[in-house]
Protein backbone atom coordinates (compact mmCIF):
# COMPACT_ATOMS: atom_id res chain seq x y z
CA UNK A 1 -27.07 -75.70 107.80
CA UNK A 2 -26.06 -78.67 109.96
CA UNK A 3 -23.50 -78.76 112.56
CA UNK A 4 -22.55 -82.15 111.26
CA UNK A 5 -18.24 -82.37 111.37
CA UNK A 6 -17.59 -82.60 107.65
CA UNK A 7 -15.10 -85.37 107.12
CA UNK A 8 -11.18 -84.50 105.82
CA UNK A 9 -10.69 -84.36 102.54
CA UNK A 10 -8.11 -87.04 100.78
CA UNK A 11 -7.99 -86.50 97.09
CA UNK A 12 -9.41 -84.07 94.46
CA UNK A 13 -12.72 -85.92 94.49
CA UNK A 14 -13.36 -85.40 98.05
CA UNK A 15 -12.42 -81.64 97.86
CA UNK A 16 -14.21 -81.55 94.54
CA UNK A 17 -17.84 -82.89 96.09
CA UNK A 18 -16.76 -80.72 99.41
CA UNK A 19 -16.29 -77.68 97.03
CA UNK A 20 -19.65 -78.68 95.12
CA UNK A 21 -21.77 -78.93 98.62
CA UNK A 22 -20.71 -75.55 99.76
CA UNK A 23 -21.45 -73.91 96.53
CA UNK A 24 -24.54 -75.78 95.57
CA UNK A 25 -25.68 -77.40 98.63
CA UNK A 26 -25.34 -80.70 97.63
CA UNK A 27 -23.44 -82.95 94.94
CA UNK A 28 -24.70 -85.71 92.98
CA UNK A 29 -22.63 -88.80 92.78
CA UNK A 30 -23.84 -91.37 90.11
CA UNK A 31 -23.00 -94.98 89.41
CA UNK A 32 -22.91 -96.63 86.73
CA UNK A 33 -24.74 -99.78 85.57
CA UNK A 34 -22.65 -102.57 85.94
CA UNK A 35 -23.47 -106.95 84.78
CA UNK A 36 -24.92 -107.09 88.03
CA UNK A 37 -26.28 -103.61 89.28
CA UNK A 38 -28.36 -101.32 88.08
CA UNK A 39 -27.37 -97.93 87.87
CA UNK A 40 -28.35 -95.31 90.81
CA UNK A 41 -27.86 -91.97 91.71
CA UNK A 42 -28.05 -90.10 94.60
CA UNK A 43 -27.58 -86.62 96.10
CA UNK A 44 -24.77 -85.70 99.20
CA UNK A 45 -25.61 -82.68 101.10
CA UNK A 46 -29.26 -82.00 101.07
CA UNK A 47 -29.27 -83.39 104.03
CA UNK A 48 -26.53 -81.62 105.52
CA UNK A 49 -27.44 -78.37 103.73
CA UNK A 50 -31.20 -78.45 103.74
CA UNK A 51 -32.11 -80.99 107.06
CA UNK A 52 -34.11 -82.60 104.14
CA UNK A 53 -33.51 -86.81 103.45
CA UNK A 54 -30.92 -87.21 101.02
CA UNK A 55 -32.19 -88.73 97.26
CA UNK A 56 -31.27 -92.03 95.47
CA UNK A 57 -32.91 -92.29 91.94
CA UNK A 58 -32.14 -96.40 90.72
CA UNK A 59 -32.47 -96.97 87.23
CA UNK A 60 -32.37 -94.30 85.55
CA UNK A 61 -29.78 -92.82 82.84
CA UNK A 62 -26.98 -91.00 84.89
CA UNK A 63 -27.73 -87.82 82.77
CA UNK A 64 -31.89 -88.03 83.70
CA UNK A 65 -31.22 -88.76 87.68
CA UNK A 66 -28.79 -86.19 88.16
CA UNK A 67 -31.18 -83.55 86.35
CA UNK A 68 -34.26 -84.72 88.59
CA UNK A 69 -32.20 -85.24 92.08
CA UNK A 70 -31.04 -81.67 91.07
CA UNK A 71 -34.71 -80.70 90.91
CA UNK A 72 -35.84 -82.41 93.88
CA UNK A 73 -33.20 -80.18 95.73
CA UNK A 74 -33.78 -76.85 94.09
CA UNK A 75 -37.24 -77.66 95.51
CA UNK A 76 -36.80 -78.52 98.65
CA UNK A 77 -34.69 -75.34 98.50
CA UNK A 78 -37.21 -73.03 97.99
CA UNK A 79 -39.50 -74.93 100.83
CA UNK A 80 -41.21 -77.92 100.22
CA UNK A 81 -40.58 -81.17 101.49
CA UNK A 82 -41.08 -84.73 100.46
CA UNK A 83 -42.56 -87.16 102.38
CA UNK A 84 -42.41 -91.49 102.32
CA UNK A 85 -45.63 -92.53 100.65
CA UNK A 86 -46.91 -89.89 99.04
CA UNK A 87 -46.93 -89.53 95.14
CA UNK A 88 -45.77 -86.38 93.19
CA UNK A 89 -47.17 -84.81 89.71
CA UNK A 90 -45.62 -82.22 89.28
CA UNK A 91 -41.37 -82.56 89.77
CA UNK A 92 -40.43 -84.40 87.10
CA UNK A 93 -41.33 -84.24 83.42
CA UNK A 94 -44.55 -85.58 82.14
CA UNK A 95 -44.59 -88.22 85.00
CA UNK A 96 -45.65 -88.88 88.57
CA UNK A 97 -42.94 -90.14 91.10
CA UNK A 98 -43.02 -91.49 94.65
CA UNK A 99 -41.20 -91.85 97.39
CA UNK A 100 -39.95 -94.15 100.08
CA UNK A 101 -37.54 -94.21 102.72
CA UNK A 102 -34.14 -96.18 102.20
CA UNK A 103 -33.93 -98.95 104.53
CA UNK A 104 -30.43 -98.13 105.96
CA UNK A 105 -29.21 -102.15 105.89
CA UNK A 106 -28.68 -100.70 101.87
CA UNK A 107 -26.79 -97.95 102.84
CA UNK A 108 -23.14 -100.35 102.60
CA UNK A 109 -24.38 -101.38 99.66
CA UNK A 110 -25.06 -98.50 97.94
CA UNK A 111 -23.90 -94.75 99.62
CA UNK A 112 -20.47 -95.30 100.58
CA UNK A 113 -19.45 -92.18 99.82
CA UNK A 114 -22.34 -90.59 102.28
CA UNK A 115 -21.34 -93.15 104.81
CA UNK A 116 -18.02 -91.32 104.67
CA UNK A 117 -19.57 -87.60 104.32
CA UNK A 118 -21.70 -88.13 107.45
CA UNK A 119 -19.45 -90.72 109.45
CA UNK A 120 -21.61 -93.50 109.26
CA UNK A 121 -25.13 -94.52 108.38
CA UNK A 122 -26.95 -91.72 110.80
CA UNK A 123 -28.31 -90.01 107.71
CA UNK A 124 -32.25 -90.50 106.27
CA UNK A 125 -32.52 -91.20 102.56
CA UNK A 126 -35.46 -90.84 100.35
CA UNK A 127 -36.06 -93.24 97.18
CA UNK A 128 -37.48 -91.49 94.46
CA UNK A 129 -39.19 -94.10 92.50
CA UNK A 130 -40.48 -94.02 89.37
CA UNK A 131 -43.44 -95.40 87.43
CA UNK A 132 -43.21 -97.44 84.13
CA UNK A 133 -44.69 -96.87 81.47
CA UNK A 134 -48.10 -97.30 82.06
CA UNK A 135 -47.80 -95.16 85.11
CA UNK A 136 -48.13 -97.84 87.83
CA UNK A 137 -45.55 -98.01 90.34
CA UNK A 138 -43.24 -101.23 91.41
CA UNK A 139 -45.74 -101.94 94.45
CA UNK A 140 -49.45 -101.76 92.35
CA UNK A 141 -50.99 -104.36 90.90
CA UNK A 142 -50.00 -104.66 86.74
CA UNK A 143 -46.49 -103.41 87.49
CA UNK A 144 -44.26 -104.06 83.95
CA UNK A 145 -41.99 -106.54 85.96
CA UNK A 146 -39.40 -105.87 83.20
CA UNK A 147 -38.31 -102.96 85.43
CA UNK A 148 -38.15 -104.99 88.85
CA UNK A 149 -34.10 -105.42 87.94
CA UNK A 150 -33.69 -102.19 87.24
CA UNK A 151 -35.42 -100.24 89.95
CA UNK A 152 -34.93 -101.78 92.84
CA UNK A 153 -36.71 -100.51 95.60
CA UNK A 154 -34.80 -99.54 98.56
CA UNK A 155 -37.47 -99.32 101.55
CA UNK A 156 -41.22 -99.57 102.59
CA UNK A 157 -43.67 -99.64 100.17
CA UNK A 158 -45.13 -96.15 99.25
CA UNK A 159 -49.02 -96.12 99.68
């Protein structure tokens, strides 16, 4: 576990997700879609718990991120770690995934809440990006650019 200064709690949310990090390891904080946004969700602890980068998932149905961030850190959990450009078969359902790592000029934008938990933006962050549904990914050649909108990726392209 980190020796990172958890930050004072203010309301029932923050000693909620506090609560939820010490018992789990990490919470998962999701955010809606909104007329301009896509929804995202991502995980707060991992990191702190697991010295593993946090997860955002864009795109997805609140209900299917939070399952697969939960997932990704029951993994890491038991030992294995995921790396910026590599591809993954077998951690989410019927479906490769990929990741890259979160440009942090996106962290204002989208992980206020873990700029708060960790006092700033000195925190790594893993995109876990999916595939559509021909199984190509947002940075391949015959991408369904229907998706662009919705997933937006976050970092460097994944090889």
């Amino acid at each position: 576990m980190s020796d990172h200064q958890l930050p004072t709690p203010q309301d029932d949310r923050d000693r909620k997700l506090l609560a939820d990090i010490e018992e789990v390891g990490w919470s998962v904080l999701a955010i809606w879609e909104s007329k301009n946004n896509p929804g995202f969700a991502y995980s707060l602890g991992i990191y702190y718990t697991l010295d593993h980068p946090e997860i955002i998932i864009m795109g997805l149905p609140p209900k299917v991120a939070h399952a697969l961030i939960n997932t990704i850190g029951d993994t890491v959990r038991a030992g294995q770690t995921f790396e910026p450009g590599q591809k993954y078969d077998d951690i989410a359902d019927g479906f490769p995934v990929a990741f890259v790592a979160m440009d942090q000029k996106y962290y204002r934008e989208y992980l206020g809440y873990g700029r708060w938990f960790y006092h700033g933006s000195n925190f790594p962050v893993l995109q876990c990006v999916w595939p559509d549904k021909e199984g190509i990914f947002p940075w391949e050649p015959g991408y369904d650019s229907r998706y662009f909108d919705v997933q937006r990726v976050l970092g460097g392209r994944a090889s």
